[in-house]
N, C-alpha and C. Protein backbone atom coordinates (compact mmCIF):
# COMPACT_ATOMS: atom_id res chain seq x y z
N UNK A 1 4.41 -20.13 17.33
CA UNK A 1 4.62 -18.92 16.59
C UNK A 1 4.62 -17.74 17.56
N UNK A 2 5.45 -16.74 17.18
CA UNK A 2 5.42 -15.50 18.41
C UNK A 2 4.03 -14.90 17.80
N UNK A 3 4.70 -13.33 18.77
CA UNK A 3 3.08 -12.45 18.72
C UNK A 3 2.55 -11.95 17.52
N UNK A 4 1.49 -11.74 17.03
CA UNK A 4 1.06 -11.46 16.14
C UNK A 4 1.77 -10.00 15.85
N UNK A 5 1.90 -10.02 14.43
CA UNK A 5 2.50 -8.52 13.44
C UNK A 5 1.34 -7.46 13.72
N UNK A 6 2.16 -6.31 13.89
CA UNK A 6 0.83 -5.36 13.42
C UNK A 6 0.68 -5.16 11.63
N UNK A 7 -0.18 -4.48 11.87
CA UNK A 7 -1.06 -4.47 9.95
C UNK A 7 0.20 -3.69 9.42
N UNK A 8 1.14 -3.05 9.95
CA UNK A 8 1.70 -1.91 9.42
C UNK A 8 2.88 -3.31 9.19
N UNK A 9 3.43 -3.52 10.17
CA UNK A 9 4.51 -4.60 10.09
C UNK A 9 4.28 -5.75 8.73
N UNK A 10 3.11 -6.06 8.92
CA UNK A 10 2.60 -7.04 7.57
C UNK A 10 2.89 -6.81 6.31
N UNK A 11 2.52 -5.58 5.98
CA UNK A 11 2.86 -4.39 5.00
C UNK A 11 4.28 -4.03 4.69
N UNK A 12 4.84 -3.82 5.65
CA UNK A 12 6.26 -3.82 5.51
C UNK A 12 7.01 -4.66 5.24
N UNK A 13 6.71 -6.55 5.60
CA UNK A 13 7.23 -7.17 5.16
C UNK A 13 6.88 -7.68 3.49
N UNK A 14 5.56 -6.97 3.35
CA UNK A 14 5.69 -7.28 2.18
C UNK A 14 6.40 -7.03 1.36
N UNK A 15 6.77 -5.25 1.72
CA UNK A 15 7.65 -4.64 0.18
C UNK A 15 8.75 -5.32 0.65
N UNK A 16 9.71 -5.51 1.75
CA UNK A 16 10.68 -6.46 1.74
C UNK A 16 11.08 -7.96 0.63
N UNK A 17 9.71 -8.33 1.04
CA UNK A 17 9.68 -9.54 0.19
C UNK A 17 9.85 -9.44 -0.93
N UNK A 18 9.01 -8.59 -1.36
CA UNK A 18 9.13 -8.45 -2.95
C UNK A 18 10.75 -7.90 -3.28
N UNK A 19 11.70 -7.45 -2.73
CA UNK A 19 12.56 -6.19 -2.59
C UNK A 19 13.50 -7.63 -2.87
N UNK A 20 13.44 -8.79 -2.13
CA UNK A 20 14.49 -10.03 -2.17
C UNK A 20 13.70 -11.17 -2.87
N UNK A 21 12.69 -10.87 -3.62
CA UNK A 21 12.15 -11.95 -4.66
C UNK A 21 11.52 -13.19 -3.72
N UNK A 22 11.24 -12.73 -3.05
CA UNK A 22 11.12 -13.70 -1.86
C UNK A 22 9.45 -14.26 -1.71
N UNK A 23 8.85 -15.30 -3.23
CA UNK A 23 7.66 -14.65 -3.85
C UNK A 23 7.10 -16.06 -2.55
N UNK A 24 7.61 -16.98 -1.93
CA UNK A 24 6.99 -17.66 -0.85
C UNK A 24 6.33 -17.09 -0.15
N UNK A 25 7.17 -16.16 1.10
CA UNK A 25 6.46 -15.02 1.73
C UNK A 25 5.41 -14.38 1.18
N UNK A 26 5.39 -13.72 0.05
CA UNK A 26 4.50 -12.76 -0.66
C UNK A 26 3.50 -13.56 -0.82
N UNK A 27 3.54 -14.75 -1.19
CA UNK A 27 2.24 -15.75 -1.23
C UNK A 27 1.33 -15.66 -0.41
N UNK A 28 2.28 -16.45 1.08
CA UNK A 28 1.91 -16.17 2.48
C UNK A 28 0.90 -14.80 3.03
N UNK A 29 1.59 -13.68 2.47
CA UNK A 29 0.89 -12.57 3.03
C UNK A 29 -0.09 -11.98 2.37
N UNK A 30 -0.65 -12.65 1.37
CA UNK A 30 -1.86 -12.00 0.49
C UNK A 30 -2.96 -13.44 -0.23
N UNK A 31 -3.97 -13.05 0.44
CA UNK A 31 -5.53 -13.70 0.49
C UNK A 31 -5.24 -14.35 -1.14
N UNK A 32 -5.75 -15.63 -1.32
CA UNK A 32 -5.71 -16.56 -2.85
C UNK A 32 -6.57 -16.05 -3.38
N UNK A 33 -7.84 -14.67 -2.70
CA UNK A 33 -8.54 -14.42 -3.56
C UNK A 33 -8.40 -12.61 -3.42
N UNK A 34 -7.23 -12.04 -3.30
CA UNK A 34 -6.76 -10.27 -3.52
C UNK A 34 -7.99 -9.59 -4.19
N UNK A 35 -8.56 -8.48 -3.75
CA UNK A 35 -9.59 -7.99 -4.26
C UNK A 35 -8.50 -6.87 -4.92
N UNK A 36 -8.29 -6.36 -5.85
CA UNK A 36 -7.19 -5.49 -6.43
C UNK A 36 -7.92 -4.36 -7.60
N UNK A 37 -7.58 -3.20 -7.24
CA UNK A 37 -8.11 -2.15 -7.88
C UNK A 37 -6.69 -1.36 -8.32
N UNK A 38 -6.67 -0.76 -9.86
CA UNK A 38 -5.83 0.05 -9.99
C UNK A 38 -6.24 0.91 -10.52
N UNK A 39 -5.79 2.04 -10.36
CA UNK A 39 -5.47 3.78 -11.01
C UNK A 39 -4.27 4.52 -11.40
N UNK A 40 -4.37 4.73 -12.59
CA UNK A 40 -3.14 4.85 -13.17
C UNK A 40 -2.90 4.44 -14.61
N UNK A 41 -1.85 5.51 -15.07
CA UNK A 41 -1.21 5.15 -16.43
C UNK A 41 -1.00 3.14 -16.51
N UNK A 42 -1.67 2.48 -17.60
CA UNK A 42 -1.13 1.62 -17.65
C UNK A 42 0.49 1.17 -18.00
N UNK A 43 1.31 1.98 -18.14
CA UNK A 43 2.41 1.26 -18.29
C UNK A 43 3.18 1.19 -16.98
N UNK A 44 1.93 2.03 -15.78
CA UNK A 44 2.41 2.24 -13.94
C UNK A 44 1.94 0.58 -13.18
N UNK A 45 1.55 -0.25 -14.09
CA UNK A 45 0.74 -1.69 -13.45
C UNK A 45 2.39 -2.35 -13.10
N UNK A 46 3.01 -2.04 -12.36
CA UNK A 46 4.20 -2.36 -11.63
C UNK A 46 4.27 -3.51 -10.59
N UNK A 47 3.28 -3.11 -9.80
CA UNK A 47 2.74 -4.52 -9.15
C UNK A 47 2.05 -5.45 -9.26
N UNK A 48 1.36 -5.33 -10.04
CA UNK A 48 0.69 -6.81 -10.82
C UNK A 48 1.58 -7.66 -11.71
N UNK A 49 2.58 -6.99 -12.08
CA UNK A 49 3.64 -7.69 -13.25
C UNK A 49 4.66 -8.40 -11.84
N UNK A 50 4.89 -7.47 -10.95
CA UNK A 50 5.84 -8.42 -9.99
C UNK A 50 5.28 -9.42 -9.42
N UNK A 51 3.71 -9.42 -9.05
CA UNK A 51 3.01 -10.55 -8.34
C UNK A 51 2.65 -11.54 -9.09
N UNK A 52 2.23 -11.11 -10.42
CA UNK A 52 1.68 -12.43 -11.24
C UNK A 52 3.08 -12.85 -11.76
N UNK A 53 4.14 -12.73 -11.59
CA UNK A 53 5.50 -13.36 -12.63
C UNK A 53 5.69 -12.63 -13.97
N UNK A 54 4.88 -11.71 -14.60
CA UNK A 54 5.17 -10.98 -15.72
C UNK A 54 6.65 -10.36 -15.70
N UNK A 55 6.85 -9.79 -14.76
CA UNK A 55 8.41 -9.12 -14.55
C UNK A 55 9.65 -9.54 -14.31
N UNK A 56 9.36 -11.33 -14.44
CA UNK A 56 10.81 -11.81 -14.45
C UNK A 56 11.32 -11.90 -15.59
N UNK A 57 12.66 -11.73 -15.48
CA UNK A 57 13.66 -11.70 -16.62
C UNK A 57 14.05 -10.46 -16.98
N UNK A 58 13.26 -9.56 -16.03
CA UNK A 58 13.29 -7.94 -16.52
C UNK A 58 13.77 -6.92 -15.35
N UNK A 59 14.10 -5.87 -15.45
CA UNK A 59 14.75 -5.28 -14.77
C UNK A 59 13.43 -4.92 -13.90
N UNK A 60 12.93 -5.46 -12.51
CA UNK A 60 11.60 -5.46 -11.29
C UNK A 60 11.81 -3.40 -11.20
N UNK A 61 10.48 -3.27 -11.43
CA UNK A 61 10.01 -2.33 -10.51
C UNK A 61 10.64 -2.32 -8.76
N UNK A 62 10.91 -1.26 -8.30
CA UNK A 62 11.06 -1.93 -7.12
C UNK A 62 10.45 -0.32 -5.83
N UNK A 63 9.59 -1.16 -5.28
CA UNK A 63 9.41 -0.53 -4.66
C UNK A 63 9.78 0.18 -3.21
N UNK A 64 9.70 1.03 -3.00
CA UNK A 64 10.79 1.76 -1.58
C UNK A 64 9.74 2.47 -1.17
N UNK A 65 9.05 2.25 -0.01
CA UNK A 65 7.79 3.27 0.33
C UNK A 65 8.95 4.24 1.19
N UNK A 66 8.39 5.52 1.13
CA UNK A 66 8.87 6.44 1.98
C UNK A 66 8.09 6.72 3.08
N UNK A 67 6.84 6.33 3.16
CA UNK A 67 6.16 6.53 3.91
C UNK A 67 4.96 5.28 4.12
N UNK A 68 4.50 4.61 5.45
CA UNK A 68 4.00 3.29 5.56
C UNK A 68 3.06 4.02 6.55
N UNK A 69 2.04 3.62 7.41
CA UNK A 69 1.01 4.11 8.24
C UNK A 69 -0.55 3.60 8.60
N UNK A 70 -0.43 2.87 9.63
CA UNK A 70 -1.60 2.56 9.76
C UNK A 70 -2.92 3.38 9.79
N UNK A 71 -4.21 3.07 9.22
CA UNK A 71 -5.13 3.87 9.49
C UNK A 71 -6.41 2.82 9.96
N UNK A 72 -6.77 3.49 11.26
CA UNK A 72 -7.40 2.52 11.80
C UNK A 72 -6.99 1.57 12.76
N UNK A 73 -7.41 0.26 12.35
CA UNK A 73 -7.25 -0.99 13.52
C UNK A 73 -5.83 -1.22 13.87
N UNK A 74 -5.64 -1.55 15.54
CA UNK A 74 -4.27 -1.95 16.00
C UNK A 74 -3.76 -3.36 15.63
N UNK A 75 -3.17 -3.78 16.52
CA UNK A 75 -2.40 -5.07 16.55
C UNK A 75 -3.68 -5.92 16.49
N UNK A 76 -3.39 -7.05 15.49
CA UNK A 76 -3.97 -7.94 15.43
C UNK A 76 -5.73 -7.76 14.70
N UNK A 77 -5.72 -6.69 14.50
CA UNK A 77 -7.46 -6.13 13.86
C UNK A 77 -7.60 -6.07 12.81
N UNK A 78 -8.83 -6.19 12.06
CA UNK A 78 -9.18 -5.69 10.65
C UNK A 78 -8.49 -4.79 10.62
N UNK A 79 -8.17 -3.79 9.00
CA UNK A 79 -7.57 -2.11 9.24
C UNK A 79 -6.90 -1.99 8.00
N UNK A 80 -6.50 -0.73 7.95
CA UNK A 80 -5.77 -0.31 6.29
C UNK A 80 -4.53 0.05 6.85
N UNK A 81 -3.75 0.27 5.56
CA UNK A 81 -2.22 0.43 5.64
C UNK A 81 -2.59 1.45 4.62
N UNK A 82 -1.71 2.26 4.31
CA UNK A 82 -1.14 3.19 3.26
C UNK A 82 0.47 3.50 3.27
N UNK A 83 0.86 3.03 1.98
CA UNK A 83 2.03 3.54 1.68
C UNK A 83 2.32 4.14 0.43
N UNK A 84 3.58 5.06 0.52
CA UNK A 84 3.50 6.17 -0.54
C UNK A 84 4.84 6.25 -0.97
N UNK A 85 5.24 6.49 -2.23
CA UNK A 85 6.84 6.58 -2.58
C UNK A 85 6.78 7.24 -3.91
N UNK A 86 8.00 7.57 -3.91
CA UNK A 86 8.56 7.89 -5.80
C UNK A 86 9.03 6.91 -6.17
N UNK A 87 8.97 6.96 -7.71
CA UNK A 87 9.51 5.95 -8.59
C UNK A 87 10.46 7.27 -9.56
N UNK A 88 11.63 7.62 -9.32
CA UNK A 88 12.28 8.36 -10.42
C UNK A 88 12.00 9.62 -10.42
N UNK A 89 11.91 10.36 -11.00
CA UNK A 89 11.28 11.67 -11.19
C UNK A 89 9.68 11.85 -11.64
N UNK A 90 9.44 11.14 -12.33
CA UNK A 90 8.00 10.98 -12.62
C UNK A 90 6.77 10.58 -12.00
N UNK A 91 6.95 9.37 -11.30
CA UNK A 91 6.27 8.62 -11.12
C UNK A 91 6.09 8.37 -9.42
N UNK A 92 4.49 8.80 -9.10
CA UNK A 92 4.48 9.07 -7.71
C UNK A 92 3.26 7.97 -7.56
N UNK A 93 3.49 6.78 -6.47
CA UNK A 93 2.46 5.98 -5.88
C UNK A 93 1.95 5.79 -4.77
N UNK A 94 0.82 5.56 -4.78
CA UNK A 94 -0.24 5.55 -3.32
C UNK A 94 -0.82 3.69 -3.30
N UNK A 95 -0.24 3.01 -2.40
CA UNK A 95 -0.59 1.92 -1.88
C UNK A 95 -2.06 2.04 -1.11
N UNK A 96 -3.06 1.17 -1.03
CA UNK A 96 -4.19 0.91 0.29
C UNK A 96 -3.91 -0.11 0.26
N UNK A 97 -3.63 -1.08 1.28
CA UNK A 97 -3.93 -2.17 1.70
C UNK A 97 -4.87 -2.80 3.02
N UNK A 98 -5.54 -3.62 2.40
CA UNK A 98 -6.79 -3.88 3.55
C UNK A 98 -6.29 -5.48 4.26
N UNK A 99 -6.50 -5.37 5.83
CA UNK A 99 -6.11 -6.70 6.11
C UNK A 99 -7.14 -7.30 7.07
N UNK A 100 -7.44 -8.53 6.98
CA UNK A 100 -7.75 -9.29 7.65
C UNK A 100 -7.43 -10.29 8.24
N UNK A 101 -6.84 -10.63 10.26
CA UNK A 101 -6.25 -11.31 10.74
C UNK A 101 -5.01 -11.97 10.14
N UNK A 102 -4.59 -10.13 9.85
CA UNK A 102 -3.44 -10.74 9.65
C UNK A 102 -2.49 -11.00 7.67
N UNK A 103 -3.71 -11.06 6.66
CA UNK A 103 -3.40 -11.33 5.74
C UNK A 103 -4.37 -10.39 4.84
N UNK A 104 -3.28 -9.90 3.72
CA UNK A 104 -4.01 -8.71 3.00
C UNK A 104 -4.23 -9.74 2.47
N UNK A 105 -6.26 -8.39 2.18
CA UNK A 105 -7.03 -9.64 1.64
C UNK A 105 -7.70 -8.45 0.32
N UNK A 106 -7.37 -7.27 0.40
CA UNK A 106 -7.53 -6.13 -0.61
C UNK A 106 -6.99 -5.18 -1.06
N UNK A 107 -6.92 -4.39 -2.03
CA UNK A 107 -5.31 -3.06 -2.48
C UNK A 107 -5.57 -2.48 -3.30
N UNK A 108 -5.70 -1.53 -2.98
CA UNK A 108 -5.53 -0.29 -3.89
C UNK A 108 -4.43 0.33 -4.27
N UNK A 109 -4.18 0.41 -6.12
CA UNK A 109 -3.25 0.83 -6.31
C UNK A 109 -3.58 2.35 -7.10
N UNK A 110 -2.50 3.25 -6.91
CA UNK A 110 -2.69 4.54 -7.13
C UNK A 110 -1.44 5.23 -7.84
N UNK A 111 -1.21 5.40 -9.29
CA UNK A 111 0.03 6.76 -9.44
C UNK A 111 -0.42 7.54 -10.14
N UNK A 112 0.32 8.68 -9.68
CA UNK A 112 0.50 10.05 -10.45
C UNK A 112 -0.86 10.51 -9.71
N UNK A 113 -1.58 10.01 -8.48
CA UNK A 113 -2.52 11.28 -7.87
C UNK A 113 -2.52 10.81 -6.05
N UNK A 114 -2.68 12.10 -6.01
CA UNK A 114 -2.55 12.33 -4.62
C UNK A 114 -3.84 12.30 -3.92
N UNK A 115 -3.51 11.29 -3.03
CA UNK A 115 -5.14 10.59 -2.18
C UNK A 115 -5.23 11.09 -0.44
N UNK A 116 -6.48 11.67 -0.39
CA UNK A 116 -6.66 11.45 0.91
C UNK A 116 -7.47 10.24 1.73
N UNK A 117 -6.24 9.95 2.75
CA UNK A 117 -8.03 8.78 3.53
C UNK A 117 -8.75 9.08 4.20
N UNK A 118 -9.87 8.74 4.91
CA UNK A 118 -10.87 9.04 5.92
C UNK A 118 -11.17 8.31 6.17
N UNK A 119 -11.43 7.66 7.37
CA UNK A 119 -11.98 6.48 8.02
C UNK A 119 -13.24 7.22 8.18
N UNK A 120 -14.50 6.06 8.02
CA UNK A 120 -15.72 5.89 7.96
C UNK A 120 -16.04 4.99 9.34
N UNK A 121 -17.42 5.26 9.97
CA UNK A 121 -17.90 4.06 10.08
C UNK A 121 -17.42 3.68 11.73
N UNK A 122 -16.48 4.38 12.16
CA UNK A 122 -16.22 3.69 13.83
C UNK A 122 -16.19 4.49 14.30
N UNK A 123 -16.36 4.54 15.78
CA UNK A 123 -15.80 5.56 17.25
C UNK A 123 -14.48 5.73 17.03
N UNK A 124 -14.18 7.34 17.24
CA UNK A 124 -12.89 7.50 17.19
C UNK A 124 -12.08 7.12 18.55
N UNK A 125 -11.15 7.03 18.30
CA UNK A 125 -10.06 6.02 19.46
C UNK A 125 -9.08 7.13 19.51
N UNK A 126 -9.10 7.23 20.93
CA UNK A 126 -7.77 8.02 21.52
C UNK A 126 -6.47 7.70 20.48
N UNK A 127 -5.92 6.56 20.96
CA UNK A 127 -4.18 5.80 20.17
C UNK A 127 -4.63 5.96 18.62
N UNK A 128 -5.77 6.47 17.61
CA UNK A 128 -5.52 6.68 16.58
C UNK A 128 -5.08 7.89 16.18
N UNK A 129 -3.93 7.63 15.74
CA UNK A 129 -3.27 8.95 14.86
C UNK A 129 -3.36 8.94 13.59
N UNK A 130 -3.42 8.03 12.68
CA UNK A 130 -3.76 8.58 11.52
C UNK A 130 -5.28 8.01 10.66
N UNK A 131 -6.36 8.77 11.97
CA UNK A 131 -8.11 8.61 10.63
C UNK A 131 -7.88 9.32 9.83
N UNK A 132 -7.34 10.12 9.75
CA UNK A 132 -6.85 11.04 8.15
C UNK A 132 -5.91 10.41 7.62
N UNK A 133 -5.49 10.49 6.28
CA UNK A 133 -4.16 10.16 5.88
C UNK A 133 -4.23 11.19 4.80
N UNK A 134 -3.17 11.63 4.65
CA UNK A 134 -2.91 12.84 3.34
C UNK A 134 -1.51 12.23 2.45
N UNK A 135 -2.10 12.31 1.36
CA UNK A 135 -0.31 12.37 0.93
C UNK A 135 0.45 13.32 1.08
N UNK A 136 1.60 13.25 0.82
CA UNK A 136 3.02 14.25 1.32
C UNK A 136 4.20 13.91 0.02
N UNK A 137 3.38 14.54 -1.36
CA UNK A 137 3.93 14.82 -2.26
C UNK A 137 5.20 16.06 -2.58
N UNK A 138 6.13 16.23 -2.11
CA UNK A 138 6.70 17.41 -1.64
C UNK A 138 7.86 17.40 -2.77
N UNK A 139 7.79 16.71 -3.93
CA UNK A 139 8.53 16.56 -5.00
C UNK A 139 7.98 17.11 -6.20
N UNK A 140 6.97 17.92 -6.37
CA UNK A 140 5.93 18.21 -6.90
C UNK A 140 7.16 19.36 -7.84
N UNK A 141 7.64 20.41 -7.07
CA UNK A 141 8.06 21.42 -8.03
C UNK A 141 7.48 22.21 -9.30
N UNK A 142 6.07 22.57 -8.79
CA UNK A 142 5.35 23.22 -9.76
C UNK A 142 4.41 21.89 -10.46
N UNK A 143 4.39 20.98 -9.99
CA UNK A 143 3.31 19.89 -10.89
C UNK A 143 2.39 19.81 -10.03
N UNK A 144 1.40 19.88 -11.06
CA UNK A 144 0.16 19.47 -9.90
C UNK A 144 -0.43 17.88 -9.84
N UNK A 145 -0.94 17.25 -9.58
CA UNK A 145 -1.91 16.04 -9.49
C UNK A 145 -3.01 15.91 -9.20
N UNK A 146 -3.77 15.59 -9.82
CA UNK A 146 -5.13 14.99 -9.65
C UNK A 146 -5.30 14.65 -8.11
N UNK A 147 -6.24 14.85 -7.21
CA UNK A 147 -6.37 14.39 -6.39
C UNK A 147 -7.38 13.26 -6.18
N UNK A 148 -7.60 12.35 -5.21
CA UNK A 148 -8.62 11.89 -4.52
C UNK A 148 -8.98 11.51 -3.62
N UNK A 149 -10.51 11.10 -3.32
CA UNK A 149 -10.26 11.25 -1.38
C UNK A 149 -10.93 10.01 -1.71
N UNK A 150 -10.33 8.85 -0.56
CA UNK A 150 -10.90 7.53 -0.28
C UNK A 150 -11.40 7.80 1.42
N UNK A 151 -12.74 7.08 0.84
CA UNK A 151 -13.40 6.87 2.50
C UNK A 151 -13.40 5.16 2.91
N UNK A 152 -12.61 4.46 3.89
CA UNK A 152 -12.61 3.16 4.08
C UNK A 152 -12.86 3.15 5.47
């Protein structure tokens, strides 16, 4: 097997996967036991209907992050991902994903509020650029959102 993915790359192939139904892979890249948290309007549970099979036969949610970003650990390390996108005019989501060697093993799901991250807990590292993460809701046009701040 070549070199190991970074956490961000992992992440990325996920929404791919899901993007080509490609639910082998998606298997592959997420722990048999997903620790999974959501926030949000229930009729926003978009990704639980694509992962558990609820959403076949139906026109898939589909997700397009506009924005992906490691926070924290490099290549090959424990560490979080965050990704962020629109769904339409309405509907704004905040991904966390937590990985371990390699395979998300936790996720936070988030719409309609705007999250900050903060890394907790380590020495800060030169090559980290994003211990903060902010969202970059810029579709807003007079709406506001709920905010919240995650510390991981």
């Amino acid at each position: 097997m070549g070199a190991s993915k970074s956490n961000r790359e992992v992440v990325e192939s996920l929404y791919a996967s899901l993007a080509r139904g490609d639910a082998v892979t998606v298997t592959k890249l997420l722990a048999a036991d997903l620790d999974w948290w959501f926030h949000g309007p229930r009729r926003c549970q978009h990704m639980r209907r694509l992962l558990t099979g609820e959403a076949a036969g139906v026109a898939a949610f589909r997700f397009a992050p506009v924005r992906v970003a490691e926070v924290g650990a490099g290549l090959g390390e424990d560490g979080w991902v965050v990704a962020e996108g629109w769904a339409g005019k309405q509907d704004y989501w905040v991904h966390a994903w937590c990985l371990r060697a390699g395979v998300i093993t936790s996720f936070r799901e988030y719409f309609n509020t705007s999250v900050i991250v903060r890394e907790l807990g380590r020495a800060a590292k030169e090559d980290v650029v994003w211990a903060v993460w902010e969202s970059q809701s810029t579709s807003l046009k007079g709406r506001s959102m709920p905010g919240l701040v995650l510390a991981i």
